[in-house]
C-alpha atoms as a PDB file:
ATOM      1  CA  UNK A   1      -6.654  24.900  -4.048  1.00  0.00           C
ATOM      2  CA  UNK A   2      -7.441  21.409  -4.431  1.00  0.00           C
ATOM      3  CA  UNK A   3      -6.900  18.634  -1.656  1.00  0.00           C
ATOM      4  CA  UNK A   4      -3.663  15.856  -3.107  1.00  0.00           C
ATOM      5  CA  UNK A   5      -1.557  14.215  -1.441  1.00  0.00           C
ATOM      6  CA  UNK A   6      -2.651  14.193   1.700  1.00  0.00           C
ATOM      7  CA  UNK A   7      -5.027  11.653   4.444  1.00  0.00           C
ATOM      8  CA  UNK A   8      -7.982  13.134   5.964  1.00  0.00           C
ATOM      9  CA  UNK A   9      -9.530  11.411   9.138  1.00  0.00           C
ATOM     10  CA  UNK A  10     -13.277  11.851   9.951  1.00  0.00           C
ATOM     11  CA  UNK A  11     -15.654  10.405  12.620  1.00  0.00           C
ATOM     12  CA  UNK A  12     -19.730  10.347  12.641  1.00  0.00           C
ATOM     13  CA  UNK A  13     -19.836  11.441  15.929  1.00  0.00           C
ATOM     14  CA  UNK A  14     -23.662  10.004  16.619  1.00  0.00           C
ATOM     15  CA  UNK A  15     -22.884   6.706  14.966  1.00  0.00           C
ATOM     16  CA  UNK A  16     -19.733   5.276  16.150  1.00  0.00           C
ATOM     17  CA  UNK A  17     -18.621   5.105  12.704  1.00  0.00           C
ATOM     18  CA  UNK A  18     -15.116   6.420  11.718  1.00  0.00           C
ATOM     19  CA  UNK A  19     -13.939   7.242   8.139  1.00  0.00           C
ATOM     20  CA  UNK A  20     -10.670   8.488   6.278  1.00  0.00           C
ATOM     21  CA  UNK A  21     -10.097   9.874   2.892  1.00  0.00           C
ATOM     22  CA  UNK A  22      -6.855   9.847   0.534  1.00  0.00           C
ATOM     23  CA  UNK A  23      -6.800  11.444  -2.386  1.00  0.00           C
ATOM     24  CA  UNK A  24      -2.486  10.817  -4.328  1.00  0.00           C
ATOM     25  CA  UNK A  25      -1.576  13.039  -7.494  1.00  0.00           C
ATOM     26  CA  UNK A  26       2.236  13.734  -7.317  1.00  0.00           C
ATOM     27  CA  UNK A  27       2.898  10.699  -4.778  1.00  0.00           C
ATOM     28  CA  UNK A  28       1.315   8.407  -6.664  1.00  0.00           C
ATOM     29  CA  UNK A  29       2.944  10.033  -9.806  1.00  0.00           C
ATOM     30  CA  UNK A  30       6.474   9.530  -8.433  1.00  0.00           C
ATOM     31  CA  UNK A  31       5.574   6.006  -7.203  1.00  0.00           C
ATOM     32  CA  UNK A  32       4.889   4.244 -10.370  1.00  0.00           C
ATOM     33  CA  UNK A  33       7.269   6.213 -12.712  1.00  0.00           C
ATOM     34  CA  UNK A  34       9.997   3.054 -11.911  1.00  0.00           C
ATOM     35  CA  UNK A  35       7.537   0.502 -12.606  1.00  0.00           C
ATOM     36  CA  UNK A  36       6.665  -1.515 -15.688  1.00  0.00           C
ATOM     37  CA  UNK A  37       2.619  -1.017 -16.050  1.00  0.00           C
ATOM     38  CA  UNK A  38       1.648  -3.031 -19.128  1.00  0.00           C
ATOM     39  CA  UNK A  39      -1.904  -1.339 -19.250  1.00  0.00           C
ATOM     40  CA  UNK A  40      -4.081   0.683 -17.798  1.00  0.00           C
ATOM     41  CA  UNK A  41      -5.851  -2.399 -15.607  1.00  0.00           C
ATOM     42  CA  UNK A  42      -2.468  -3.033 -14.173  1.00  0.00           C
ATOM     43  CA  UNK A  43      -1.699   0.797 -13.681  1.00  0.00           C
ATOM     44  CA  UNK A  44      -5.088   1.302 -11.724  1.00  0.00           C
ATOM     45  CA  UNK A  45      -4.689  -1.806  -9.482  1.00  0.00           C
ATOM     46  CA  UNK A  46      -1.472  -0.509  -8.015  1.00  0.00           C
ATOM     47  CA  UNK A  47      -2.696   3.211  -7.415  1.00  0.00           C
ATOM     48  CA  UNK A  48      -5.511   1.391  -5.599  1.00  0.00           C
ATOM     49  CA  UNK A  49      -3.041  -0.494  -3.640  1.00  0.00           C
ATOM     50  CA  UNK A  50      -1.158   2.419  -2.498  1.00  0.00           C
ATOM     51  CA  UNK A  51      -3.983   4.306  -1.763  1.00  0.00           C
ATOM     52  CA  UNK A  52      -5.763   1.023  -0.056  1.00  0.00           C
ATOM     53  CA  UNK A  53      -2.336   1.128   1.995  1.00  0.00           C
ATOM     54  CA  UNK A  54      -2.222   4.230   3.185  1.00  0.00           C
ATOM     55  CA  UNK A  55      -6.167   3.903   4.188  1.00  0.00           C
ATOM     56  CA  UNK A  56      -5.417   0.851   6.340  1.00  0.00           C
ATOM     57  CA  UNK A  57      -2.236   2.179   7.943  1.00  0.00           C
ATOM     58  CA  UNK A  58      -4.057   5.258   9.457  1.00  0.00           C
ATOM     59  CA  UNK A  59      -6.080   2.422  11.299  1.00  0.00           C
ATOM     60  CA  UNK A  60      -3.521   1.802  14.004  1.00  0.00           C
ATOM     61  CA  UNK A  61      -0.865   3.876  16.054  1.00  0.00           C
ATOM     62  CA  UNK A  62       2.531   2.801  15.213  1.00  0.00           C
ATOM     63  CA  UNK A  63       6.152   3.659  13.905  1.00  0.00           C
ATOM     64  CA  UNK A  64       7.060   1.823  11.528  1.00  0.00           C
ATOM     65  CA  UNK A  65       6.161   0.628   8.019  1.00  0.00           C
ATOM     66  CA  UNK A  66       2.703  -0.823   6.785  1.00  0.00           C
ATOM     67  CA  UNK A  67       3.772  -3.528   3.498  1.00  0.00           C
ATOM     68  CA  UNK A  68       0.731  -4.584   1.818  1.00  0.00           C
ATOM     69  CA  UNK A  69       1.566  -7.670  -0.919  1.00  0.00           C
ATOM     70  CA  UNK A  70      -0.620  -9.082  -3.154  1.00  0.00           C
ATOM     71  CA  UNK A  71       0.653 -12.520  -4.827  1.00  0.00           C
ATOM     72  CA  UNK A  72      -0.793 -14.384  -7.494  1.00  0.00           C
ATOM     73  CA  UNK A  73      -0.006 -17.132 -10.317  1.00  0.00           C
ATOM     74  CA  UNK A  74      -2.116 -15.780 -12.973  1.00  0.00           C
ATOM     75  CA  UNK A  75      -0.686 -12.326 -15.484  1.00  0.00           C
ATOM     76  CA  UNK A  76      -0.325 -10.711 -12.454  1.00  0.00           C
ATOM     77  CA  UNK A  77       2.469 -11.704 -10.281  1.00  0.00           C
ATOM     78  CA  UNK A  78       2.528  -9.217  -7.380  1.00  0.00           C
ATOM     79  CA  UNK A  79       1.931  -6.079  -6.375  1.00  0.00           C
ATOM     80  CA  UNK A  80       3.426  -3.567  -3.108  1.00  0.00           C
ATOM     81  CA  UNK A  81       2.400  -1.477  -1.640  1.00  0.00           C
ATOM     82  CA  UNK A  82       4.061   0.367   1.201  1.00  0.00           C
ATOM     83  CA  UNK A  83       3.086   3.303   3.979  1.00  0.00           C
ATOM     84  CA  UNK A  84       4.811   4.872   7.046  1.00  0.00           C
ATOM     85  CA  UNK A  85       3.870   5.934  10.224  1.00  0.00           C
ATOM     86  CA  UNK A  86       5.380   9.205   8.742  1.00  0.00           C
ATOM     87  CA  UNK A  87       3.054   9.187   5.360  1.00  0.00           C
ATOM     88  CA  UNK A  88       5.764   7.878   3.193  1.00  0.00           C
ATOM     89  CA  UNK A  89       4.565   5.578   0.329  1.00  0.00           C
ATOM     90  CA  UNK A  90       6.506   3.297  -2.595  1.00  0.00           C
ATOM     91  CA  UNK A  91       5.080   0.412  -4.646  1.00  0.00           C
ATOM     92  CA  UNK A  92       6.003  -1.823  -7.359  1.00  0.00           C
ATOM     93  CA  UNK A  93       4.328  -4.247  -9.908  1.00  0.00           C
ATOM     94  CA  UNK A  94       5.252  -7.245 -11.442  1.00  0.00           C
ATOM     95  CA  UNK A  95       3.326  -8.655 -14.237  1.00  0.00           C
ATOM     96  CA  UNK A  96       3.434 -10.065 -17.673  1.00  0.00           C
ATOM     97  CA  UNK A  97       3.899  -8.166 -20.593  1.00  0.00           C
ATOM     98  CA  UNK A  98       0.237  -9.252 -21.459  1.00  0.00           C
ATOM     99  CA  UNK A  99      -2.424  -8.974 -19.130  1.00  0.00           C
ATOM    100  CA  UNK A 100      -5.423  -9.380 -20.547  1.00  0.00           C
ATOM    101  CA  UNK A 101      -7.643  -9.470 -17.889  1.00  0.00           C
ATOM    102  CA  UNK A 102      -9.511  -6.462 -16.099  1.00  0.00           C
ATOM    103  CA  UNK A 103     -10.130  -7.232 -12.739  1.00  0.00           C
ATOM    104  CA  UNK A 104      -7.560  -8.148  -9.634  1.00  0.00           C
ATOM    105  CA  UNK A 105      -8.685 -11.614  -8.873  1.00  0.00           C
ATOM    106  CA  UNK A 106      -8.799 -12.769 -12.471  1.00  0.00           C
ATOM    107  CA  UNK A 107      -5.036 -11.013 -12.995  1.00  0.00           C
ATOM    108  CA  UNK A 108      -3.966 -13.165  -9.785  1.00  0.00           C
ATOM    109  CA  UNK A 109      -5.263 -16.461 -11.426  1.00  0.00           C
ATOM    110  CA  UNK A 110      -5.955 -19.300  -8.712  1.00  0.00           C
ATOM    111  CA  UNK A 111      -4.423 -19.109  -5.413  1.00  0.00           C
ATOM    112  CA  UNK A 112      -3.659 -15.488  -5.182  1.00  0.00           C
ATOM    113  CA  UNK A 113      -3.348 -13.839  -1.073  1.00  0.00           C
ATOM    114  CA  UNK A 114      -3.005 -10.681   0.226  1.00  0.00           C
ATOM    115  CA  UNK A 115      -0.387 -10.435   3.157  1.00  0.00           C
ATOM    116  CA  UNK A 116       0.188  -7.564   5.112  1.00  0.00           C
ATOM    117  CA  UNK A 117       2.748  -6.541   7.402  1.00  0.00           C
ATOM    118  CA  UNK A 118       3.530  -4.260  10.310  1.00  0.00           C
ATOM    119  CA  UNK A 119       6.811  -3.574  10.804  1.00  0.00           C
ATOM    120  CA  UNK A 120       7.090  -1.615  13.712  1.00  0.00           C
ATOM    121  CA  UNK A 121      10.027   0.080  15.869  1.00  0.00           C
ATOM    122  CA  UNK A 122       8.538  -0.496  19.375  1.00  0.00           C
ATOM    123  CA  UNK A 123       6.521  -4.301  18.888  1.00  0.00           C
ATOM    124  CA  UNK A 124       7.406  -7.650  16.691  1.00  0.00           C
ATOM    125  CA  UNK A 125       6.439  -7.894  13.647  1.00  0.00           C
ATOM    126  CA  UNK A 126       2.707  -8.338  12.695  1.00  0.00           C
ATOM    127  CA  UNK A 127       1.817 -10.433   9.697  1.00  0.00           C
ATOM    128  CA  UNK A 128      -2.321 -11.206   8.698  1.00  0.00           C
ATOM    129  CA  UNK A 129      -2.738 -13.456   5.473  1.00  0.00           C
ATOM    130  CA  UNK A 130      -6.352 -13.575   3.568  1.00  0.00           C
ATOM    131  CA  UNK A 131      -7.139 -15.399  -0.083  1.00  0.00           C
ATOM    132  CA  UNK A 132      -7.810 -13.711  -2.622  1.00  0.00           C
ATOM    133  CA  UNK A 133     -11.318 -14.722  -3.589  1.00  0.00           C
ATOM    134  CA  UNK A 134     -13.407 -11.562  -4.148  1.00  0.00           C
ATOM    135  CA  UNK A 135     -13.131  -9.311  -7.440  1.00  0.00           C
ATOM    136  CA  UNK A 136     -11.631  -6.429  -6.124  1.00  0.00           C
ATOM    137  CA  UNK A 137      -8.911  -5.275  -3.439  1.00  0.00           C
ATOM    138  CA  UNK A 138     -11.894  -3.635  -1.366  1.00  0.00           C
ATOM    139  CA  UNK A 139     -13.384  -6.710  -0.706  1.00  0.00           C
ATOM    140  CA  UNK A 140     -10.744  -9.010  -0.627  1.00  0.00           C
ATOM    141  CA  UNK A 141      -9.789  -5.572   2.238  1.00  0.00           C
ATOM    142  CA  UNK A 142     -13.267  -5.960   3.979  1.00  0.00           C
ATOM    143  CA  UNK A 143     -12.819  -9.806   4.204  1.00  0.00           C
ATOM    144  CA  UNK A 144      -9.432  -9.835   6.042  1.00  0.00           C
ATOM    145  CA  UNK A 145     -11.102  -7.040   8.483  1.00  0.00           C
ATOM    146  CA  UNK A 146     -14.136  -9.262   9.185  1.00  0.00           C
ATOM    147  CA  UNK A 147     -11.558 -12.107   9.579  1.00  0.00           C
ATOM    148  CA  UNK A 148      -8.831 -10.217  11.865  1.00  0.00           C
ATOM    149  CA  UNK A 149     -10.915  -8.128  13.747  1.00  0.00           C
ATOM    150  CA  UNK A 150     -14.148  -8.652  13.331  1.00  0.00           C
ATOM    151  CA  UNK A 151     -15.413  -4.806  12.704  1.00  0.00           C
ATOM    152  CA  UNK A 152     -17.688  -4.244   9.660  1.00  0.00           C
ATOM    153  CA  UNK A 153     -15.621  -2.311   7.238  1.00  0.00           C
ATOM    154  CA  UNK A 154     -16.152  -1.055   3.652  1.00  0.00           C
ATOM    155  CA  UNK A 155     -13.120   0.587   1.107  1.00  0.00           C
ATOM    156  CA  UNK A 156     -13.850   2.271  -2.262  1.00  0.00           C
ATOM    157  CA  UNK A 157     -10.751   2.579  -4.395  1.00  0.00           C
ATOM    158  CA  UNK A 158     -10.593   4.127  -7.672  1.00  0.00           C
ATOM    159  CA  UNK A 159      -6.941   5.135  -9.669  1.00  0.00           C
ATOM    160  CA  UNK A 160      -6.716   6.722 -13.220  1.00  0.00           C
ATOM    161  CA  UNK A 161      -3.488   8.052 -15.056  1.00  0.00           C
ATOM    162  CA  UNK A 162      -3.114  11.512 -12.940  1.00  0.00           C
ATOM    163  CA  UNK A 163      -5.102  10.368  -9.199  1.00  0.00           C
ATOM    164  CA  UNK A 164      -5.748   7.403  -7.087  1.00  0.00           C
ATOM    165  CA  UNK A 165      -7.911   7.664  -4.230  1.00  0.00           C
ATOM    166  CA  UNK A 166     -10.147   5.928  -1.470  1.00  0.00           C
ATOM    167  CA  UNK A 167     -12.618   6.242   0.953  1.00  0.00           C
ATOM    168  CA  UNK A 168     -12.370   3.808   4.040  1.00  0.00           C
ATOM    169  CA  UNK A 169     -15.649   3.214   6.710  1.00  0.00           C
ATOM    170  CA  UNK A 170     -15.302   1.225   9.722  1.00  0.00           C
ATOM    171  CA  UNK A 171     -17.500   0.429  12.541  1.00  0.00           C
ATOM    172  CA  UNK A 172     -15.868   1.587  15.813  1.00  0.00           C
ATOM    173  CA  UNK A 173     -14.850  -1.345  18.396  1.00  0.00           C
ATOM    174  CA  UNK A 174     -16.955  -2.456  20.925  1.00  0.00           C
ATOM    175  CA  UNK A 175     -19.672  -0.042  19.763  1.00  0.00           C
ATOM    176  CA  UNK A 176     -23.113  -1.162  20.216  1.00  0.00           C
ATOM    177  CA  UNK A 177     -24.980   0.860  17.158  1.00  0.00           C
ATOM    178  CA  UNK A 178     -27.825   0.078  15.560  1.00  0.00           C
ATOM    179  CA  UNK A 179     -26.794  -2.206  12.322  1.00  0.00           C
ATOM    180  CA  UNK A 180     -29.459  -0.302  10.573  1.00  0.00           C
ATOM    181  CA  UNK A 181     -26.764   3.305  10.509  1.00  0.00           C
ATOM    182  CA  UNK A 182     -24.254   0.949   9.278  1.00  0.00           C
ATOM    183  CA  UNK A 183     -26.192   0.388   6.798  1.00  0.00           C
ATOM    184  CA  UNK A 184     -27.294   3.125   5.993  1.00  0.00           C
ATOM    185  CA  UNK A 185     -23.879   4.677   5.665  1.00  0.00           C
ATOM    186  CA  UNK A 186     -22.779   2.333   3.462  1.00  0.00           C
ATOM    187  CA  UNK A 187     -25.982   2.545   1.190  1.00  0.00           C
ATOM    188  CA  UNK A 188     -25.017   6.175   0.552  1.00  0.00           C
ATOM    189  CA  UNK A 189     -21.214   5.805   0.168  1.00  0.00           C
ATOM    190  CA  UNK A 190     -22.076   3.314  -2.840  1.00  0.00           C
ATOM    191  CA  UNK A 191     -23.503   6.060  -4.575  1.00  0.00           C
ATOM    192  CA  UNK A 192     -20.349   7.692  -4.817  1.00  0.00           C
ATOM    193  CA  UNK A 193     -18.532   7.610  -8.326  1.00  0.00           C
ATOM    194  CA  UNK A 194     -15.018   7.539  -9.282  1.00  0.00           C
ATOM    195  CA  UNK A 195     -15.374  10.953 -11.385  1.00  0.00           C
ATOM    196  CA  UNK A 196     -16.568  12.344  -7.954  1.00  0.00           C
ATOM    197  CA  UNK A 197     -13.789  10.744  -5.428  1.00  0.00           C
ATOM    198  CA  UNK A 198     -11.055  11.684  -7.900  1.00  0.00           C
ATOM    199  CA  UNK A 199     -12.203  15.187  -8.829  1.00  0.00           C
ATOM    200  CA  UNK A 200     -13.998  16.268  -5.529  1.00  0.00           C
ATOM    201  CA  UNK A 201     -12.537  17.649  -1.852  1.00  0.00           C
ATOM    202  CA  UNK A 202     -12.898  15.880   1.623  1.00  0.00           C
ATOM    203  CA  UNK A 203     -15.450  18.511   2.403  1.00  0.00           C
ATOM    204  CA  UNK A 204     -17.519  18.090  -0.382  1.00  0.00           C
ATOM    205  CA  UNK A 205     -17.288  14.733  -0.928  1.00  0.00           C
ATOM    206  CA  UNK A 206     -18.582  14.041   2.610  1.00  0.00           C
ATOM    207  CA  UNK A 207     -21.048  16.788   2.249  1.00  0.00           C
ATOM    208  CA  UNK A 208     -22.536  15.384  -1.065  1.00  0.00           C
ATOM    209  CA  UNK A 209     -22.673  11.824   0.750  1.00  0.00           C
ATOM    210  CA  UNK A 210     -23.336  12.364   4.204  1.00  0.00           C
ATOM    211  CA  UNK A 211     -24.854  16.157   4.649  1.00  0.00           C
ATOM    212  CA  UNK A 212     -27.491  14.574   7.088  1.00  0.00           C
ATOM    213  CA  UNK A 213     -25.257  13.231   9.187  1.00  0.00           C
ATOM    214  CA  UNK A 214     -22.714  15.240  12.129  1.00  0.00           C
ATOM    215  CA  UNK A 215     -19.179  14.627  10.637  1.00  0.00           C
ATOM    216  CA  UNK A 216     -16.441  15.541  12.196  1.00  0.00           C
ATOM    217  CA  UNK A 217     -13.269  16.234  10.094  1.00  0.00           C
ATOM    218  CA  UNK A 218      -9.747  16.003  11.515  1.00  0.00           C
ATOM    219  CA  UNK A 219      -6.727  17.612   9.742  1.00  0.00           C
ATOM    220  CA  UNK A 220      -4.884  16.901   6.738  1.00  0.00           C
ATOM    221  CA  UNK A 221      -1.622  14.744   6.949  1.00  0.00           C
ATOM    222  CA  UNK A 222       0.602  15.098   3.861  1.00  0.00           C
ATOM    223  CA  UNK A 223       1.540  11.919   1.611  1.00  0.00           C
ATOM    224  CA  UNK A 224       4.532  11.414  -0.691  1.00  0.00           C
ATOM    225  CA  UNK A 225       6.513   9.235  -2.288  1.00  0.00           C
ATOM    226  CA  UNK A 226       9.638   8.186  -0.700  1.00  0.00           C
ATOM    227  CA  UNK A 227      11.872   5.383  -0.712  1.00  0.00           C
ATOM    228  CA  UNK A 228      13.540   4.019   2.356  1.00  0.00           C
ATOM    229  CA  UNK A 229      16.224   2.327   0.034  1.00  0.00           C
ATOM    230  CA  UNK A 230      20.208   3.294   1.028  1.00  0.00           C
ATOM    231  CA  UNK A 231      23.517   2.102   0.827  1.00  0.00           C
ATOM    232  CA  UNK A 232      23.698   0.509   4.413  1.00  0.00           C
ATOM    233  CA  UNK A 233      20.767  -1.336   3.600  1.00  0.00           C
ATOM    234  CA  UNK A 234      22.057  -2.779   0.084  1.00  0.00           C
ATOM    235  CA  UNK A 235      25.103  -3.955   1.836  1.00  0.00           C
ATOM    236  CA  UNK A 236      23.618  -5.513   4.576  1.00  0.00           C
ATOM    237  CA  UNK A 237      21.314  -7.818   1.930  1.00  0.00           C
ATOM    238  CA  UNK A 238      24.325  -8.212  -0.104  1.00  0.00           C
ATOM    239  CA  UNK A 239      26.516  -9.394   3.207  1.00  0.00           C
ATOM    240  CA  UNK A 240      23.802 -12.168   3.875  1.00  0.00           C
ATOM    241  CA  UNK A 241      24.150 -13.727   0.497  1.00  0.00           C
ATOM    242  CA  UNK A 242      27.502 -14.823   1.583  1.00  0.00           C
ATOM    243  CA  UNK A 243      31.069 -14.513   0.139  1.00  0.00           C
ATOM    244  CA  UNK A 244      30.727 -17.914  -1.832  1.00  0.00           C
ATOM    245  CA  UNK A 245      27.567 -16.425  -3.903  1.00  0.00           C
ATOM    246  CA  UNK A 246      29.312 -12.646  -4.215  1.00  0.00           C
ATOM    247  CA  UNK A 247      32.516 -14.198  -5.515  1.00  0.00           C
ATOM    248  CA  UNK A 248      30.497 -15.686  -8.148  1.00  0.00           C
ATOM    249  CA  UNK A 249      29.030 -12.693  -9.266  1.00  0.00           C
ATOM    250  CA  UNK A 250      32.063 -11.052  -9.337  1.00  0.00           C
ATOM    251  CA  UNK A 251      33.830 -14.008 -11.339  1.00  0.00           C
ATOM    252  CA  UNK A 252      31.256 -12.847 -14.190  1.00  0.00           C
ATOM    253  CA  UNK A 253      31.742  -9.052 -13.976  1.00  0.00           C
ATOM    254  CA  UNK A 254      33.819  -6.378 -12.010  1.00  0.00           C
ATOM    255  CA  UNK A 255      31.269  -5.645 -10.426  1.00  0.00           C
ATOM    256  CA  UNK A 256      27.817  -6.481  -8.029  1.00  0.00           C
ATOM    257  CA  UNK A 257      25.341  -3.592  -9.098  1.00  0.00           C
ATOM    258  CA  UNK A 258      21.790  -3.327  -7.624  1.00  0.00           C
ATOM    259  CA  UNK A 259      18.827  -1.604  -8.657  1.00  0.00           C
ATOM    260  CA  UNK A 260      15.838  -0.521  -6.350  1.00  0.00           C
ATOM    261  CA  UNK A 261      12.774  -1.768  -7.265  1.00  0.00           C
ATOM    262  CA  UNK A 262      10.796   1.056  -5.789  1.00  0.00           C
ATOM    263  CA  UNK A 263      12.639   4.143  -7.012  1.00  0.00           C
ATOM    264  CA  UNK A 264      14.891   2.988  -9.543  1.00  0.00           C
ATOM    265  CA  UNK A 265      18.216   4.236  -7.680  1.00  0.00           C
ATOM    266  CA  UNK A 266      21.792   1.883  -8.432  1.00  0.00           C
ATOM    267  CA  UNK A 267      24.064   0.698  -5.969  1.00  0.00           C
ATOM    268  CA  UNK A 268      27.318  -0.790  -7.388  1.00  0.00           C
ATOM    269  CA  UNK A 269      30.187  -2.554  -5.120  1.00  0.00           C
ATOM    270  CA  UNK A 270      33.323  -3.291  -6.839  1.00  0.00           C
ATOM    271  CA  UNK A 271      35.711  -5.873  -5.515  1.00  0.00           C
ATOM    272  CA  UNK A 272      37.320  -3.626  -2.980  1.00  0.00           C
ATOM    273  CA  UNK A 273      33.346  -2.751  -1.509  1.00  0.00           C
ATOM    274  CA  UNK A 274      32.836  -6.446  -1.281  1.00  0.00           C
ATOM    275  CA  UNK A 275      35.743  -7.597   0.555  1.00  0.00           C
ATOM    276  CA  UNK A 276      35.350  -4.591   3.490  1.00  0.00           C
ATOM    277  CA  UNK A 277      31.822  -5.766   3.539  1.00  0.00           C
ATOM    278  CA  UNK A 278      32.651  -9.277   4.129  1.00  0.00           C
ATOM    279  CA  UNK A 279      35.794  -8.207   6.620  1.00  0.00           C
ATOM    280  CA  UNK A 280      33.100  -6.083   8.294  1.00  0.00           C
ATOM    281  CA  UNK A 281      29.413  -7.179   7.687  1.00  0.00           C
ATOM    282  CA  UNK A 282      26.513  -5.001   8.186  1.00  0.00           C
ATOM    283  CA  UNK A 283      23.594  -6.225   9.601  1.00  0.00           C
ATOM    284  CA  UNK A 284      20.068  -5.106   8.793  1.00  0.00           C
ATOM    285  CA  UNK A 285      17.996  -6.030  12.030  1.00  0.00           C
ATOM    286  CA  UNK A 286      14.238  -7.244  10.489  1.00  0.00           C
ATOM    287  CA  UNK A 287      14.718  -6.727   6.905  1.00  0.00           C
ATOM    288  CA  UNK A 288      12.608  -8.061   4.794  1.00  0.00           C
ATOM    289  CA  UNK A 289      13.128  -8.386   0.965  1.00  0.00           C
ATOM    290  CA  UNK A 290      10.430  -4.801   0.775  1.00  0.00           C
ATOM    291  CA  UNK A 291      12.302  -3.257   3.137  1.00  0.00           C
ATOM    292  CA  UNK A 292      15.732  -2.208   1.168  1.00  0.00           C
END
């Protein structure tokens, strides 16, 4: 049966190179089913960002959420991308209805940046900003790792209709291999195609690229789409706006529906919802505006 939905670690264990692989099919199905994708461009740079996220999230230890965010001024206006500690993933797109361009820098226009965000139960918030000057979201990825952490690191992310996928290399810290393996690795991991990284397993995709090489393969861990979105969490963003701003929504109409951008779900508070939630607020401790 073949490997979806799911993140599979690996490690070179004479090189002091680690690697993971995600391969989405009904996660990244359900993930972009809510969104608005004008093309095909636009439809492939968000698979790649969910399956860039997921990639970079399995870099650390944490509980929490990873929230990747692209920005730009250009046909594209932004892009998230979100993982969990507990392989849960949601994105969303927002674009104009034209987009005429092919590649992620040129869609961003001038001034585009990539944030992304830790949110984690057990530490502050962690936030790491890099411009968006390269081509692609795997460079612009390997920049901010040479900037953040200095560790040589290389993505390859390709997304059609049915798949999105990546592959994700990284020099271990504080290892003291020969630069010549790195590159080496990396040589043969550009040989690899998108036909091949959407269509072939872990095993054989590392076998086909790195057959020479001792790989070690760790197990899968399952990927899908889920939104963190609730009630709670709708009121307490709807408490903060105030009851100034609420009463002058509801002066206009009975009453103060939201969407989810993620998943598409409706929350409606009529007059009577508004007033206990003003009486007694509810208060969402670090929520961000990707975090309903």
């Amino acid at each position: 049966m073949k490997q979806q939905d799911c993140l599979r670690r690996f490690l070179f264990e004479e090189l002091g190179v680690r690697g993971e692989w995600v391969r989405l099919n009904q996660s990244w199905r359900h993930a972009k089913q809510h969104q608005v994708l004008v093309n095909h461009a636009v439809e492939s740079q968000l698979g790649q960002a969910l399956a860039a996220v997921v990639l970079v999230s399995a870099t650390i230890k944490f509980k929490g959420a990873m929230i990747m965010q692209i920005q730009g001024g250009g046909q594209l206006k932004a892009l998230v991308a979100q993982a969990t500690s507990e392989g849960n993933i949601r994105g969303l797109v927002r674009s104009e209805a034209i987009v005429s361009e092919d590649h992620l820098l040129a869609m961003l226009g001038e001034g585009g940046r990539l944030v992304l965000t830790v949110e984690s139960e057990n530490a502050e918030p962690y936030q790491g900003i890099v411009g968006v000057t390269e081509q692609s979201l795997a460079d612009v990825l390997k920049t901010y790792f040479v900037q953040s952490e200095q560790l040589e690191t290389r993505l390859w992310l390709f997304a059609n209709e049915d798949y999105a996928a990546g592959l994700f290399l990284q020099e271990l810290p504080m290892d003291s291999q020969d630069k010549v393996e790195w590159q080496r690795i990396q040589m043969l991991a550009d040989t690899i195609t998108e036909k091949e990284i959407l269509a072939l397993d872990c095993e054989q995709l590392l076998h086909r690229l790195f057959h020479e090489d001792k790989v070690r393969l760790y197990d899968p861990q399952p990927i899908e789409f889920k939104c963190s979105c609730s009630r709670q969490k709708i009121a307490g963003t709807l408490t903060a706006l105030g009851r100034s701003e609420l009463d002058s929504i509801l002066l206009e109409r009975e009453t103060v529906e939201v969407d989810c951008q993620f998943c598409g779900a409706q929350y409606c508070f009529d007059r009577i919802d508004v007033e206990s939630l003003l009486t007694n607020p509810v208060i969402n401790d670090n929520e961000s505006p990707t975090r309903h």
